[in-house]
C-alpha atoms as a PDB file:
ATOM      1  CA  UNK A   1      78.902 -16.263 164.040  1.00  0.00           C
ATOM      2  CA  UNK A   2      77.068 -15.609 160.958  1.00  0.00           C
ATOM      3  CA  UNK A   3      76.264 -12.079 159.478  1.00  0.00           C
ATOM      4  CA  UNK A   4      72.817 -13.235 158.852  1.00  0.00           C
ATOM      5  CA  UNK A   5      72.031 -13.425 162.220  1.00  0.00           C
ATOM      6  CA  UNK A   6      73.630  -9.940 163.476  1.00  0.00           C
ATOM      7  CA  UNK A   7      71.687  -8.336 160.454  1.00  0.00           C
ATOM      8  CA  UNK A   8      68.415  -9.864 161.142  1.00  0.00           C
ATOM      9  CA  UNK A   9      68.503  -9.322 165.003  1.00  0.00           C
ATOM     10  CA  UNK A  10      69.351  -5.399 163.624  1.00  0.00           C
ATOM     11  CA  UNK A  11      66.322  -5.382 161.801  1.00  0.00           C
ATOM     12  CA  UNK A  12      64.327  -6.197 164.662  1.00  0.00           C
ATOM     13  CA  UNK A  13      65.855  -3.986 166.961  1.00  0.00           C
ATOM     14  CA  UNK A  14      65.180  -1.108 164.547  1.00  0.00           C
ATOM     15  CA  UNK A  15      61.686  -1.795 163.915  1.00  0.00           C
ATOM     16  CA  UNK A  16      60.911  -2.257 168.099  1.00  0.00           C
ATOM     17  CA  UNK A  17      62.667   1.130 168.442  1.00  0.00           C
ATOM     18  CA  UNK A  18      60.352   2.246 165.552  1.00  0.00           C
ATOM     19  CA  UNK A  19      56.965   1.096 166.955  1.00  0.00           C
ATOM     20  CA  UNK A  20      58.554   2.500 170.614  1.00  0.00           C
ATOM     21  CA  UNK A  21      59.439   5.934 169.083  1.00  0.00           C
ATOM     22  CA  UNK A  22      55.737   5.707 167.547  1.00  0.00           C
ATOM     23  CA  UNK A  23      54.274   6.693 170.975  1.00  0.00           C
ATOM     24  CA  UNK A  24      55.874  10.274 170.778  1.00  0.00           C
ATOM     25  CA  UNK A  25      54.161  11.154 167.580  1.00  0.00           C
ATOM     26  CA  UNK A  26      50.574  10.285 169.180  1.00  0.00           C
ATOM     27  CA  UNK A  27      51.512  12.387 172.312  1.00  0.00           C
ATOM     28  CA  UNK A  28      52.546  15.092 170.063  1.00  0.00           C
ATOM     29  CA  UNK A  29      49.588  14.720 167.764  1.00  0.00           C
ATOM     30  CA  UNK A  30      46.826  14.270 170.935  1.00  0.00           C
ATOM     31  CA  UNK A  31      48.356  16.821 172.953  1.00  0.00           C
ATOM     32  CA  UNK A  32      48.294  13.771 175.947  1.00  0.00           C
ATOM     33  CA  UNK A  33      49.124  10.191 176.376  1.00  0.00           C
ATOM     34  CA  UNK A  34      46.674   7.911 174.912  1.00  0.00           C
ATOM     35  CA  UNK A  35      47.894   4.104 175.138  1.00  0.00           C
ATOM     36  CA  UNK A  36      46.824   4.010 178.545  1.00  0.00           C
ATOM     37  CA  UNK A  37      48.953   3.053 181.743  1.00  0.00           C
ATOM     38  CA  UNK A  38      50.818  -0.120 180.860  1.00  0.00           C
ATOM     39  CA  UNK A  39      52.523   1.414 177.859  1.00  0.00           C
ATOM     40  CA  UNK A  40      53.657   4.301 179.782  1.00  0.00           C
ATOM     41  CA  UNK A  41      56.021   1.616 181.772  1.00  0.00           C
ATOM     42  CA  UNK A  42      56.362  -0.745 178.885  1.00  0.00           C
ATOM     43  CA  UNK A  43      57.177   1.495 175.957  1.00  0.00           C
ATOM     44  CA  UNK A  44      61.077   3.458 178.258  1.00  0.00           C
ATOM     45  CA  UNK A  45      61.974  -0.426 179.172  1.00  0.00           C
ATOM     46  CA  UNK A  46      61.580  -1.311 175.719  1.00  0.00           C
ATOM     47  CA  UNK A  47      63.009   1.887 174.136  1.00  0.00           C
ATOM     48  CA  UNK A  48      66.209   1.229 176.841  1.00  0.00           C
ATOM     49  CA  UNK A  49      66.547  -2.320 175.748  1.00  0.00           C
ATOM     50  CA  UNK A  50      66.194  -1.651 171.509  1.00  0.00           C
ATOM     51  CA  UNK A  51      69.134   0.850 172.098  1.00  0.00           C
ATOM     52  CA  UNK A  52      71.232  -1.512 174.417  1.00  0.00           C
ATOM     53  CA  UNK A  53      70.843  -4.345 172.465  1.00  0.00           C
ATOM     54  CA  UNK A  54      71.644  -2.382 169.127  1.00  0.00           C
ATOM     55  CA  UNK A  55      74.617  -1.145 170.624  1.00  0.00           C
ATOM     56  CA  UNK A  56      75.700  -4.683 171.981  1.00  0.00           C
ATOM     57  CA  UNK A  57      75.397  -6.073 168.610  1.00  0.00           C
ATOM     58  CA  UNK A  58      77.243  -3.524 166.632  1.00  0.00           C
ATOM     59  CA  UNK A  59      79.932  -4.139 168.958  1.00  0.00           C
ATOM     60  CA  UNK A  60      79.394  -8.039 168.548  1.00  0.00           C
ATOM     61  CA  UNK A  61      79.803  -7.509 164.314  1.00  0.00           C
ATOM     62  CA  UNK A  62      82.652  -4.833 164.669  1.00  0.00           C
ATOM     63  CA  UNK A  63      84.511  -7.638 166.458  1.00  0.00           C
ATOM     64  CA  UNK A  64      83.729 -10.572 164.163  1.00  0.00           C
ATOM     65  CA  UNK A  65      84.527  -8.558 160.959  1.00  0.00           C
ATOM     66  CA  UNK A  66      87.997  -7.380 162.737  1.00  0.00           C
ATOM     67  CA  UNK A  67      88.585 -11.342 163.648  1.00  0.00           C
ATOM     68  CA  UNK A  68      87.651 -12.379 160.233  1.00  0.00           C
ATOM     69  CA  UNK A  69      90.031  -9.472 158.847  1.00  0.00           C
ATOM     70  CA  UNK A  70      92.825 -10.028 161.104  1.00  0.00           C
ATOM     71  CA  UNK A  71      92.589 -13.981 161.544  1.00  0.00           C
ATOM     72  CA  UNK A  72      90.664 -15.157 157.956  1.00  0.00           C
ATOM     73  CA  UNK A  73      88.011 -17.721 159.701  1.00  0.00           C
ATOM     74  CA  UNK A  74      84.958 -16.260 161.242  1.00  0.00           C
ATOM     75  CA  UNK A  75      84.536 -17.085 164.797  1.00  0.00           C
END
């Protein structure tokens, strides 16, 4: 598989998990949630999914680079 494509799917993982992690500074700065009902169920499935999926594909590189190391062709 192509680097390109486990870097950019990185880069959107890290900025969901950025715009997820967002909703603790406005409960810290407001003293209280503020983004209403639906985000209090949306924003743990999506913080849950950022980190699993981050995780997968740092797995999914680790192996490519060893295959590429160990075997010379990318896979």
């Amino acid at each position: 598989m192509d680097v390109n494509v486990f870097i950019l799917n990185l880069a959107v993982g890290d900025l969901m998990l950025c715009f997820a992690v967002s909703e603790q500074v406005l409960s810290a700065v407001f003293g209280r949630w503020v983004l209403g009902p639906v985000a209090c169920k949306l924003i743990p499935y999506v913080q849950l999914v950022t980190i699993a999926s981050t995780i997968f594909l740092l797995t999914a590189m680790s192996i490519d680079r060893y295959q590429v190391s160990e075997y010379g062709t990318s896979s």
